[in-house]
Protein backbone atom coordinates (compact mmCIF):
# COMPACT_ATOMS: atom_id res chain seq x y z
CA UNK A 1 0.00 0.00 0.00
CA UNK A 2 2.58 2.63 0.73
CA UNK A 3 4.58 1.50 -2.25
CA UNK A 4 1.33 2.25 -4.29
CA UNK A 5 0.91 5.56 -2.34
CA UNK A 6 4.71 6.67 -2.89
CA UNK A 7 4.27 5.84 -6.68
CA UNK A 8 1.26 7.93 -7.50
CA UNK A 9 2.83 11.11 -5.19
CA UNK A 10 5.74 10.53 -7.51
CA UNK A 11 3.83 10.57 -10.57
CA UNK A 12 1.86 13.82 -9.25
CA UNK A 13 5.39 15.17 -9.12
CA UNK A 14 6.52 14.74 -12.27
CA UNK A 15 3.25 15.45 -13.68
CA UNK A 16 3.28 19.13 -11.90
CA UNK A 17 6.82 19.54 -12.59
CA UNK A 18 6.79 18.92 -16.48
CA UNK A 19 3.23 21.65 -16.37
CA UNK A 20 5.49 23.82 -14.79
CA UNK A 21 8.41 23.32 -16.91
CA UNK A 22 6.78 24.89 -19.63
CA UNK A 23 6.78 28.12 -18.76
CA UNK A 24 9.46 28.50 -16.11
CA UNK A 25 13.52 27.72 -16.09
CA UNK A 26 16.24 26.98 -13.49
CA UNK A 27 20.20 27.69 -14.88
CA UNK A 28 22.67 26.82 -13.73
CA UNK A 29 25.75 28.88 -13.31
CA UNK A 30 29.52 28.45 -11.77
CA UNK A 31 29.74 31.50 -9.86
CA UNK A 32 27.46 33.60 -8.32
CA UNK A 33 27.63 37.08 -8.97
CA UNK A 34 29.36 39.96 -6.19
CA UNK A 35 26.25 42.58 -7.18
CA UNK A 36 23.71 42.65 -9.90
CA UNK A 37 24.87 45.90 -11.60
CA UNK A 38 26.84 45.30 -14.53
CA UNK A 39 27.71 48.83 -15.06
CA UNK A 40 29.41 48.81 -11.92
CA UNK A 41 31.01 45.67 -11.72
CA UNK A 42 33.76 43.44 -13.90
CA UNK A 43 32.08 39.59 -12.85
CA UNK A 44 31.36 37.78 -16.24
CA UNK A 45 28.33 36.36 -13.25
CA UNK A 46 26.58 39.86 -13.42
CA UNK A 47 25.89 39.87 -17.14
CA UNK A 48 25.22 36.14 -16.89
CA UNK A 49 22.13 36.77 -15.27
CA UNK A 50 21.05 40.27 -16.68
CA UNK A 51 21.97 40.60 -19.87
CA UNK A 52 19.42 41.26 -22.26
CA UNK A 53 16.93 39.62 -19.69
CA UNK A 54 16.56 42.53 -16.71
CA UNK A 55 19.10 45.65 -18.40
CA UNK A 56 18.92 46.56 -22.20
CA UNK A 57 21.54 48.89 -23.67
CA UNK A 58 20.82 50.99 -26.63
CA UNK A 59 22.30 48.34 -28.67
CA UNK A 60 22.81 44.52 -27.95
CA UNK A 61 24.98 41.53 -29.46
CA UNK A 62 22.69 38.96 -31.18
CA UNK A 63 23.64 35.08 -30.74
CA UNK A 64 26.23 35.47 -33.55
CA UNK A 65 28.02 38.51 -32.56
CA UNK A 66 26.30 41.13 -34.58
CA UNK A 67 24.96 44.16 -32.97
CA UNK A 68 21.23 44.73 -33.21
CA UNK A 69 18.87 47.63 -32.30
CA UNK A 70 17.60 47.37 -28.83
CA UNK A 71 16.43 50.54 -26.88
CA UNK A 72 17.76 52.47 -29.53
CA UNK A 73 15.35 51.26 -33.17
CA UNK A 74 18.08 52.73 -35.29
CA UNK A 75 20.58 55.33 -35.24
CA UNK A 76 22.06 58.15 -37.46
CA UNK A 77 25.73 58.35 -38.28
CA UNK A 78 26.68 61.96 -38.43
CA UNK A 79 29.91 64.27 -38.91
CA UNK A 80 31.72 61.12 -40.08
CA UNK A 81 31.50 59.26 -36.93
CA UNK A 82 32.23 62.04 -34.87
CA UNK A 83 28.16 61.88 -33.83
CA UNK A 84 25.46 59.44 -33.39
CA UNK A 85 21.47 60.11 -33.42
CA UNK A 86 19.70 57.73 -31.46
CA UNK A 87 15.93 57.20 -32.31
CA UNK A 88 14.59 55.53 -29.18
CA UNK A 89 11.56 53.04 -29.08
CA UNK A 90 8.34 54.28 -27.93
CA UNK A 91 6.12 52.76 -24.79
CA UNK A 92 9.40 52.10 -23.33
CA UNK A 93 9.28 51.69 -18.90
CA UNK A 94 10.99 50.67 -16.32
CA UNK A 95 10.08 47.88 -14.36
CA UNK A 96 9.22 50.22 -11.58
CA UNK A 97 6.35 51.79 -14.03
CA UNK A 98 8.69 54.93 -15.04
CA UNK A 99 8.80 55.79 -18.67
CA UNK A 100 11.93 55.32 -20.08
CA UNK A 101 13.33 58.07 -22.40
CA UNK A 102 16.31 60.64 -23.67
CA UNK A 103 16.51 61.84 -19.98
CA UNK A 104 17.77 57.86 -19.10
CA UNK A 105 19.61 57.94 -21.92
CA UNK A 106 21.93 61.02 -21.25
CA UNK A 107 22.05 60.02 -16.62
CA UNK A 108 23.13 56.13 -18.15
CA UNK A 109 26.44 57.57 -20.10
CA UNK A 110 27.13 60.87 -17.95
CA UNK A 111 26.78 58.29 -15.23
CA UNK A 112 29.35 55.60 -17.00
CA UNK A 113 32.30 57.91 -17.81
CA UNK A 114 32.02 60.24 -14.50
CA UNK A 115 35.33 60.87 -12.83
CA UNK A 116 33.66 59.06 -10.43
CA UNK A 117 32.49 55.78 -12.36
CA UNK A 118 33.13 52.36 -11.10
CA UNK A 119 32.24 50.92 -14.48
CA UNK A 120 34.76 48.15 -15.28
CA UNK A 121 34.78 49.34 -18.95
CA UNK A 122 34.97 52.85 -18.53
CA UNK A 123 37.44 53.11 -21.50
CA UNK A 124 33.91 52.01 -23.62
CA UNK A 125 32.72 56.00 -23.43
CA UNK A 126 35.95 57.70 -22.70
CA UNK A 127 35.38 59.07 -26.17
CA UNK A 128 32.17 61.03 -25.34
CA UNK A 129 32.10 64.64 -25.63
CA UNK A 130 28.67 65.19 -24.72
CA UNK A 131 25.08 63.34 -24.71
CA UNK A 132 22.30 65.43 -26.07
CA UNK A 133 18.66 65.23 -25.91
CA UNK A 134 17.06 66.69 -28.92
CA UNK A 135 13.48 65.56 -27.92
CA UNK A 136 12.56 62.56 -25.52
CA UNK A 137 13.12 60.28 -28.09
CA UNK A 138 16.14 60.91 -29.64
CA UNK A 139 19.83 61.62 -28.39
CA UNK A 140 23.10 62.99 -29.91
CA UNK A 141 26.15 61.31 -28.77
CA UNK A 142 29.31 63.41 -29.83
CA UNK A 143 32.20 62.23 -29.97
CA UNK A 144 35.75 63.72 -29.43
CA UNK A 145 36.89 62.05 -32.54
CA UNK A 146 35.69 59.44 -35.37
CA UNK A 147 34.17 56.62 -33.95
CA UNK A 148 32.86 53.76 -36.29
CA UNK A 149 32.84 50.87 -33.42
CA UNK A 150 30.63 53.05 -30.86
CA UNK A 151 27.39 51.08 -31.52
CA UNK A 152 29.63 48.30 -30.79
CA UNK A 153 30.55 49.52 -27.59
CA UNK A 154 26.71 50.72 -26.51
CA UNK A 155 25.94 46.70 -26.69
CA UNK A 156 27.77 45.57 -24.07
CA UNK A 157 26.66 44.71 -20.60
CA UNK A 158 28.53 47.86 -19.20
CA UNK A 159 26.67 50.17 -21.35
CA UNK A 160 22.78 49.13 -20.36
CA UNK A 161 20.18 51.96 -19.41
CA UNK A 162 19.50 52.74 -15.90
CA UNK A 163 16.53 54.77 -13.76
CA UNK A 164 18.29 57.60 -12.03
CA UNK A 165 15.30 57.08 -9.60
CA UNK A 166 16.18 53.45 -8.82
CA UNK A 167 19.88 54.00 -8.97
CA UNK A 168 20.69 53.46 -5.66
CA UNK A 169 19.89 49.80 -5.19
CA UNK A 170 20.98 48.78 -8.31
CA UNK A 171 23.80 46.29 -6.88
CA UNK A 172 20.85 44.51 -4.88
CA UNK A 173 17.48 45.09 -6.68
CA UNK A 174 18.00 46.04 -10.12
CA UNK A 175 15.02 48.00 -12.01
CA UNK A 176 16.02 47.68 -15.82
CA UNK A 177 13.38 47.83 -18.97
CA UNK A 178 14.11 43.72 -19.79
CA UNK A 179 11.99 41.64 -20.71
CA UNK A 180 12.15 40.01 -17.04
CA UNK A 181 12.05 41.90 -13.76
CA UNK A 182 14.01 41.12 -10.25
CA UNK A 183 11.88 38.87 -7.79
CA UNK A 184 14.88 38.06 -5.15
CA UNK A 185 18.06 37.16 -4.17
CA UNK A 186 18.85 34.12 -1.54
CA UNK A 187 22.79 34.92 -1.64
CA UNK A 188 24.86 31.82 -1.64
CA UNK A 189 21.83 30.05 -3.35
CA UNK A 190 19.70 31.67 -6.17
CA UNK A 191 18.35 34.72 -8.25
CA UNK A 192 15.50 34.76 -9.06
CA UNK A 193 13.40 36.52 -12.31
CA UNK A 194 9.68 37.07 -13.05
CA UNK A 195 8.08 38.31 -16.88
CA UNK A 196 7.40 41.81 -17.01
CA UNK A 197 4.06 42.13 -18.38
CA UNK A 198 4.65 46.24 -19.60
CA UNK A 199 8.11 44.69 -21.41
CA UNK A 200 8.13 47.16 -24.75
CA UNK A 201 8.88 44.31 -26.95
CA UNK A 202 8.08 40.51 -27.97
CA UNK A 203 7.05 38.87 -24.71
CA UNK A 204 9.13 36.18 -23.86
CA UNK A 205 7.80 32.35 -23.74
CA UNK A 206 9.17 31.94 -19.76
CA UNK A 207 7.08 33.60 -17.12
CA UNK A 208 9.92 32.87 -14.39
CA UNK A 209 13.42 32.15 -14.53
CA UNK A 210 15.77 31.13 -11.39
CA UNK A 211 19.45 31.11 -11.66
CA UNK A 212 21.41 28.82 -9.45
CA UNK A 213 24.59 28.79 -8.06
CA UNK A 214 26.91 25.71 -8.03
CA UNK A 215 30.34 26.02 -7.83
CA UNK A 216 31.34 22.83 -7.75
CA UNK A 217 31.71 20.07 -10.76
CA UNK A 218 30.69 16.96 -9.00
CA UNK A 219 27.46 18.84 -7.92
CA UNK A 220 26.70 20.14 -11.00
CA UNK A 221 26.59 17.37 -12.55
CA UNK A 222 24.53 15.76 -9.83
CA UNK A 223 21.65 18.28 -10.48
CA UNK A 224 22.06 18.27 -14.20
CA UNK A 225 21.25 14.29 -13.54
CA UNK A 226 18.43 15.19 -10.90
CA UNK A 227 17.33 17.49 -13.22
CA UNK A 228 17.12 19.82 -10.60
CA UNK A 229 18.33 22.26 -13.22
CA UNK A 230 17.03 22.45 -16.74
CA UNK A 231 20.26 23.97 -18.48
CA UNK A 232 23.80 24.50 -17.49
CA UNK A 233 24.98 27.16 -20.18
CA UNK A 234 28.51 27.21 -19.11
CA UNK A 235 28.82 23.34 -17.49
CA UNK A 236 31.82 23.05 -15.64
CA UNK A 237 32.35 19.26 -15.12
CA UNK A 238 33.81 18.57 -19.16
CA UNK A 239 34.71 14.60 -18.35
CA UNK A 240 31.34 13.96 -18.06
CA UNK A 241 29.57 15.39 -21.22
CA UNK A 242 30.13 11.86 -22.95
CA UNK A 243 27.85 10.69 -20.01
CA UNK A 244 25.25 13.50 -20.53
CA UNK A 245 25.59 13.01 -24.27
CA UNK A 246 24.40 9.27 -24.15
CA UNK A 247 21.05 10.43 -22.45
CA UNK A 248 18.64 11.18 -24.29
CA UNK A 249 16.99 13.30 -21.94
CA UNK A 250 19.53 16.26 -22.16
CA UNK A 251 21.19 17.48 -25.59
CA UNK A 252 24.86 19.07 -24.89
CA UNK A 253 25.74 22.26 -26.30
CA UNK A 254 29.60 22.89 -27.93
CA UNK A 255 30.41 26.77 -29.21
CA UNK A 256 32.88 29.07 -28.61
CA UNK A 257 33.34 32.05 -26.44
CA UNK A 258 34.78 35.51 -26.53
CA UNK A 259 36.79 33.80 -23.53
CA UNK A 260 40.67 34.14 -23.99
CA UNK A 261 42.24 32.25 -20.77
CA UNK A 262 45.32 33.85 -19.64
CA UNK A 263 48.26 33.38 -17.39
CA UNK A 264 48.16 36.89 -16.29
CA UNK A 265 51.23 38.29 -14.93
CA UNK A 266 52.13 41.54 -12.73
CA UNK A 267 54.39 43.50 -15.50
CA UNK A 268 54.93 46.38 -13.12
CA UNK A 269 57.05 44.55 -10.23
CA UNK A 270 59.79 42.59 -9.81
CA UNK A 271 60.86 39.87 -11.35
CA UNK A 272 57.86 39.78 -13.90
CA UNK A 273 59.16 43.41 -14.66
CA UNK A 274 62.26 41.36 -16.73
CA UNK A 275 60.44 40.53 -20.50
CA UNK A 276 63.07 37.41 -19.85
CA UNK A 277 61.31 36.18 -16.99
CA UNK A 278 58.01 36.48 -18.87
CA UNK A 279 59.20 34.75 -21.48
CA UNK A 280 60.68 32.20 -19.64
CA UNK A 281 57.47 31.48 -17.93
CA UNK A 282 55.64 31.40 -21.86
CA UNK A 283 57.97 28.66 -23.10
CA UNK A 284 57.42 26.60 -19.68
CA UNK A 285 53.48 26.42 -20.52
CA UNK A 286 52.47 23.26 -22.47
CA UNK A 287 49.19 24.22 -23.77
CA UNK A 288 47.86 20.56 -25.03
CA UNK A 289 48.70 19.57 -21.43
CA UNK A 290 46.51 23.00 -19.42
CA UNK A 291 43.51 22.11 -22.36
CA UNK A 292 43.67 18.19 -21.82
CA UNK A 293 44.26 17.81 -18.26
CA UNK A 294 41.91 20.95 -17.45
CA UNK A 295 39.65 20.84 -19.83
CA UNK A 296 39.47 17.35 -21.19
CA UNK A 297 40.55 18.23 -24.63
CA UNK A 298 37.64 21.38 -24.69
CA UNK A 299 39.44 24.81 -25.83
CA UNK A 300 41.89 26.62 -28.88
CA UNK A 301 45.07 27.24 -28.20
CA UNK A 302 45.86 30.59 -28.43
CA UNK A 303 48.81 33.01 -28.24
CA UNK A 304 47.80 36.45 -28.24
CA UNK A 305 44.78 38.26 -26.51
CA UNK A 306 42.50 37.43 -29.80
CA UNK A 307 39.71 34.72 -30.19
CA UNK A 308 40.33 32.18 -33.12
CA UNK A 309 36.91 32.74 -34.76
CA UNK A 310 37.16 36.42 -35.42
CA UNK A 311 38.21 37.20 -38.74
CA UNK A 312 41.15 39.49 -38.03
CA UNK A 313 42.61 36.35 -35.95
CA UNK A 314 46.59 35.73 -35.98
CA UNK A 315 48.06 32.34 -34.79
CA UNK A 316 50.90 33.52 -33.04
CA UNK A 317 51.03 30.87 -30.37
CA UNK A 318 54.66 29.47 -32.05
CA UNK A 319 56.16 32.51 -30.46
CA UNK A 320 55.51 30.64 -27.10
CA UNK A 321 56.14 27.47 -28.35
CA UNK A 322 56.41 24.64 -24.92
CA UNK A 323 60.13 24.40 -24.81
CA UNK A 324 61.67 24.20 -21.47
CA UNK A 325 65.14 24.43 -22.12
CA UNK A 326 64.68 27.78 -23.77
CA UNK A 327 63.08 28.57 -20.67
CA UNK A 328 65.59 27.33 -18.31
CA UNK A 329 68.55 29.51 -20.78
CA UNK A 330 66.46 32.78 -19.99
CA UNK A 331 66.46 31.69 -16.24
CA UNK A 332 70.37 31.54 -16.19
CA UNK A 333 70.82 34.71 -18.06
CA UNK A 334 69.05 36.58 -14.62
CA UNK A 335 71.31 37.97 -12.12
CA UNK A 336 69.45 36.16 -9.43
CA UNK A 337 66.65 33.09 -9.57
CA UNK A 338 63.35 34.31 -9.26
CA UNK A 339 61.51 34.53 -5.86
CA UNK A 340 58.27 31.85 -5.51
CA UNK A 341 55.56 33.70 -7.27
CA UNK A 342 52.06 34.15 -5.80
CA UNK A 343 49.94 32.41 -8.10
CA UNK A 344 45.92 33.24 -7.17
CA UNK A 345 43.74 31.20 -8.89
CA UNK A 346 39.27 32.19 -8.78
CA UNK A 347 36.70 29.41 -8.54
CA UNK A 348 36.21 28.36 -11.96
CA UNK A 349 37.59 24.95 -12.65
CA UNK A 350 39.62 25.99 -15.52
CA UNK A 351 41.61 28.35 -13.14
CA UNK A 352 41.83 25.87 -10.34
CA UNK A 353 42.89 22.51 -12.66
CA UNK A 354 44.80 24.71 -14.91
CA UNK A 355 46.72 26.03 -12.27
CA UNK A 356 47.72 23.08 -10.91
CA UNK A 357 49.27 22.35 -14.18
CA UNK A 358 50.92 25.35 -14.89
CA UNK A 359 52.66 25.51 -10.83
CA UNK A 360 54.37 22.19 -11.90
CA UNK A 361 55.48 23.25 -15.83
CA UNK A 362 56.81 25.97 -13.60
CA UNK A 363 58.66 24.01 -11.52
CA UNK A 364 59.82 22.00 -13.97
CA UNK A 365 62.39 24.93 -14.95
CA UNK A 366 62.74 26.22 -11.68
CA UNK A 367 60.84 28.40 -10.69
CA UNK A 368 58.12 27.84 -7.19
CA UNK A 369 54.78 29.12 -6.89
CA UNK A 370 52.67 29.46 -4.14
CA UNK A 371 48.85 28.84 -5.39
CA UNK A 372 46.29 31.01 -2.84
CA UNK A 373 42.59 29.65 -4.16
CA UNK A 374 40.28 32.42 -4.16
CA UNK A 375 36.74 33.06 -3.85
CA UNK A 376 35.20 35.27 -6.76
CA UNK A 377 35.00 38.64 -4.37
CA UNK A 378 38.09 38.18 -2.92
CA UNK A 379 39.59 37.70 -6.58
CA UNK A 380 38.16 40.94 -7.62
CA UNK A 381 38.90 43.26 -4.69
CA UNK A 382 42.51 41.85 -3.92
CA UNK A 383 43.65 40.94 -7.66
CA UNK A 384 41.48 42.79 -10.40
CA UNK A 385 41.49 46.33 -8.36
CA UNK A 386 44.04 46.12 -5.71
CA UNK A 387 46.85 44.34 -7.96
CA UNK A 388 47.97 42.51 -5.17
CA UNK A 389 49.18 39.11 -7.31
CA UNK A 390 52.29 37.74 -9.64
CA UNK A 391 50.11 35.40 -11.36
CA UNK A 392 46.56 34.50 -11.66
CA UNK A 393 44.25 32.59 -14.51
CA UNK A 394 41.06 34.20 -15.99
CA UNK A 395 38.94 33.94 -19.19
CA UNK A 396 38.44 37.33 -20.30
CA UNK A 397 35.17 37.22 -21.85
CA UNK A 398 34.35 40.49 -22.60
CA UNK A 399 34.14 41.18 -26.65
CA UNK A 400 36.93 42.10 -28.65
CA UNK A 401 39.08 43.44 -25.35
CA UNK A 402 42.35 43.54 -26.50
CA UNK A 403 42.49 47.56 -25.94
CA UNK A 404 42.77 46.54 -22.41
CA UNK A 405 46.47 46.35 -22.83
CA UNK A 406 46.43 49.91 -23.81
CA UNK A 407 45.65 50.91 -20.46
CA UNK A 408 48.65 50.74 -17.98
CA UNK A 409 46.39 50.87 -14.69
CA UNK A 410 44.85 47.50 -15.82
CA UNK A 411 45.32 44.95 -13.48
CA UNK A 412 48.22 43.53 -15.75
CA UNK A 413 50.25 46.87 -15.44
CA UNK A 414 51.29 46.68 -18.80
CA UNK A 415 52.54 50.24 -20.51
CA UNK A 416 53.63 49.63 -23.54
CA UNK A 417 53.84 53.04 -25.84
CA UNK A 418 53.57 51.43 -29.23
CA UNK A 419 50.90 49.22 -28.67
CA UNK A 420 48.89 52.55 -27.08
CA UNK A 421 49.26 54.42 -30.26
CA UNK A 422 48.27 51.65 -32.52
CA UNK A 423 45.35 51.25 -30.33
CA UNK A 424 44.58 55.02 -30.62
CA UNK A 425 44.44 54.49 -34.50
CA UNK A 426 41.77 51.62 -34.16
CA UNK A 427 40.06 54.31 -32.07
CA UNK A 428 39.80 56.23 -35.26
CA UNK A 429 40.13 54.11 -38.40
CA UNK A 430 36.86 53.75 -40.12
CA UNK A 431 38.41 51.70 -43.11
CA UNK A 432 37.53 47.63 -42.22
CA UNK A 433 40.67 46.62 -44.07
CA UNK A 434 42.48 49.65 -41.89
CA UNK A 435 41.31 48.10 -39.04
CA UNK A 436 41.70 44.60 -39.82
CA UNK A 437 45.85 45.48 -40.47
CA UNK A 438 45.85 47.55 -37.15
CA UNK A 439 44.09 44.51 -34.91
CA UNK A 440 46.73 41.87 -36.19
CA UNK A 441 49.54 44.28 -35.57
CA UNK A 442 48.15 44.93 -31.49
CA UNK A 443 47.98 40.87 -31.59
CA UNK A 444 51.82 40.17 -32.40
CA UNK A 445 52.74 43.60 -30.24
CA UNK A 446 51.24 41.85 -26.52
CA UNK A 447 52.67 38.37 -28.23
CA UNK A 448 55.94 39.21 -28.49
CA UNK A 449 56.16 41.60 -25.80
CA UNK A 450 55.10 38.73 -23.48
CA UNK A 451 52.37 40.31 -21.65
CA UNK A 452 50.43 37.34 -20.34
CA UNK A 453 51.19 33.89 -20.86
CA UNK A 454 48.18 33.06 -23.52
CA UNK A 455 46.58 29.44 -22.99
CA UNK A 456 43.58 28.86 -24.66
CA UNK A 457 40.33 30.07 -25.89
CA UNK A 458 37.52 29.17 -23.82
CA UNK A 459 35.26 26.27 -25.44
CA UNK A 460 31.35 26.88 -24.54
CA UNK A 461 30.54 23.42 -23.31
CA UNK A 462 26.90 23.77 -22.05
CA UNK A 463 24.14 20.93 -21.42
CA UNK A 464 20.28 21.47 -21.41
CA UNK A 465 17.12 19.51 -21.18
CA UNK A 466 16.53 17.90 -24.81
CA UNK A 467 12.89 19.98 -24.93
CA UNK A 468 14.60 23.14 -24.46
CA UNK A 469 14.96 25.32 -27.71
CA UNK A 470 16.30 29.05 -27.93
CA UNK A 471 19.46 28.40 -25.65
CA UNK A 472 23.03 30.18 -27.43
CA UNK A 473 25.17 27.76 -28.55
CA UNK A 474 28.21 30.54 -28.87
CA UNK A 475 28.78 33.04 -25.86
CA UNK A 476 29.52 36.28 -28.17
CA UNK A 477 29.28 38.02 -24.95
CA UNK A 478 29.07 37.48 -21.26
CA UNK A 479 25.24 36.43 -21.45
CA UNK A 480 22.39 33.76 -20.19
CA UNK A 481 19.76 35.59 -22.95
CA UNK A 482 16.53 33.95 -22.35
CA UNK A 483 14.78 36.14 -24.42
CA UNK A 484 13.79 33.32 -26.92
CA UNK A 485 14.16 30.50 -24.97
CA UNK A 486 11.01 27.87 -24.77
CA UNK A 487 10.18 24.87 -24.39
CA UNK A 488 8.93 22.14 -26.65
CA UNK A 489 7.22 18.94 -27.16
């Protein structure tokens, strides 16, 4: 009798949980995000969850990388690129109920590149002269000098609209014009997201959406398996997609990412001041060995701060060929062995098996590490802003970011004067084939400078329930878009 009675309260479950399936979705992500305002923070985690979902810039990447109209239905180039005229949508609010118009607009990007700004890409509207509202529906953006990549820059996560009159809890209860509005946040565990029903645009198919946080592999793949999740976009246990593959329940998702994983070094102190030492420390890394061992064969090799599947791409990772003898030669040259290096590594798994890997191909040529595992906040205030570090592993997966080794104060502390002027020409060049020459030449200046030590490019290796459609198969940005995510039969 009780075997009976357990049976049918089982089937009742599954019953109510496949109803409620249809319209709702639990993710699954790595890391849980510091704050949820992506204009004021650098976590990849922050976009994860709003992007294109709770904030909307005036632009936005689509799923393949192009930049589409969002707030903004179409734009005006003007005074050959020294201006932009932004028609904005009509019927536009807030999730609060406030209309959204040129007002937003003008607080957003006066807001962004203040003297005061926190915003991680602040470089993204250091070209701004002055924002302009003509009526409440359009804007002028003017521009110290030509600037044919700005819509490019309005799409990223950085560069969403915000309500001056919500502003001040944006890090805890965003108020954006999405398509989904903030319910709650249970910190350590969830976030979760409800359907605005005044959204502007094509409703979406979800009517709730909860983002989960699990950090580690093994339990990550327990819940895929539970299904106590119904998609893990970024899945972080890669030895078991063959697993996931075989069941038919779940379909597993392979793309790329923006993502280039880097063996960032301190350039501004001693000994990583010494290109020779950098160097040294390139020619130690065995890529095939950080991809298989870390990844399980997932990721590109890479050897410059450039993703493979953009079109202005240069292999250059044969200027840090693995070869450990070269290595150990550029060691002896040094006046003195180098001191044990302070290697923090964040939570993701790539960092934390990868750096395992790279400590002993260190070793192996002499020289010691001491690994300090980090949690995500800790990684951000100590390494990212305070550059307290020698060496550290990240996926920068922020679009096209190579101008970040134009700025010295990054957390790299590179200052390299040649690469900043050709940088300052990509800032004007207008010409594709102009800047197509002028991207490949900033590639082979960080390569053979020996910035970072440049491992691989980040594989998207995701996993979903087999009746889920609409997912992104490549991570063009930092982004969980559920805008046209359903589910079928």
């Amino acid at each position: 009798m009780w075997d009976i009675l357990k049976s049918s309260v089982a089937a009742v479950a599954l019953l109510t949980g496949a109803a409620w399936g249809q319209d709702s979705i639990t993710i699954g992500m790595v890391l849980e995000p510091p704050n949820l305002d992506p204009t004021g923070v650098a976590a990849a985690a922050t976009d994860e969850v709003v992007y294109a979902n709770l904030f909307e810039g005036l632009t936005r990447f689509g799923p393949d990388g192009s930049v589409r109209p969002a707030l903004a239905a179409s734009w005006d180039v003007e005074d050959d690129g020294r201006s932009y005229l932004f028609h904005l949508r009509e019927g536009v609010t807030f999730h609060d109920g406030t209309a959204f118009d040129a007002e937003d607009v003008r607080f957003s990007l006066d807001r962004a590149r203040a003297a005061d700004s926190t915003n991680a890409q602040k470089q993204l509207f250091a070209g701004i002269e002055a924002v302009e509202i003509v009526d409440p529906l359009t804007v002028r953006v003017r521009l110290t000098r030509p600037d044919g990549n700005f819509p490019f820059k309005m799409a990223w996560g950085d560069a969403v609209m915000v309500s001056q009159d919500s502003i001040a809890d944006i890090a805890t209860a965003p108020v954006g014009t999405g398509p989904f509005r903030f319910e709650r946040w249970v910190q350590g565990d969830r976030v979760e997201l409800s359907a605005y029903d005044g959204y502007w645009g094509e409703k979406p198919a979800l009517t709730r959406a909860t983002f989960r946080f699990i950090s580690d592999p093994t339990a990550a793949f327990a819940a895929m398996m539970a299904e106590d999740v119904d998609a893990f976009p970024n899945f972080p246990a890669p030895e078991t997609l063959p697993q996931l593959q075989a069941d038919p329940r779940f379909e597993v998702i392979v793309g790329t990412t923006e993502g280039e994983t880097i063996l960032a070094m301190n350039n501004s102190q001693p000994p990583l001041d010494d290109i020779r030492v950098r160097q040294a420390i390139a020619h130690a890394i065995n890529r095939a060995d950080i991809i298989n061992g870390a990844m399980f064969g997932y990721g590109t090799p890479i050897g410059s701060h450039f993703a493979p599947h953009h079109p202005d791409y240069v292999d250059l990772a044969g200027l840090s060929a693995y070869d450990p003898e070269l290595s150990r030669t550029l060691l002896a040259e040094l006046d003195e062995a180098p001191r044990p290096l302070r290697l923090a590594l964040p939570p993701p798994s790539y960092a934390r098996r990868g750096g395992e890997i790279v400590a002993s191909q260190l070793r192996e040529v002499g020289i010691e590490t001491e690994i300090t595992n980090m949690e995500w906040a800790q990684w951000l205030e100590t390494v990212f802003k305070g550059g307290d570090f020698d060496l550290t592993i990240v996926s920068h997966t922020e679009p096209l970011d190579i101008d970040i080794y134009a700025r010295p104060d990054y957390y790299f502390h590179y200052d390299g004067a040649r690469l900043a002027e050709v940088m300052a020409q990509l800032q004007t060049a207008v010409d594709p084939q102009e800047r197509s020459a002028l991207y490949q030449q900033a590639q082979r200046l960080i390569a053979e400078d020996y910035v970072n030590g440049f491992l691989f490019q980040l594989a998207k290796t995701g996993v979903a329930n087999a009746r889920l459609e609409g997912l992104w198969e490549n991570a063009p940005t930092q982004a969980n878009d559920l805008t046209g995510v359903r589910w079928v039969d």
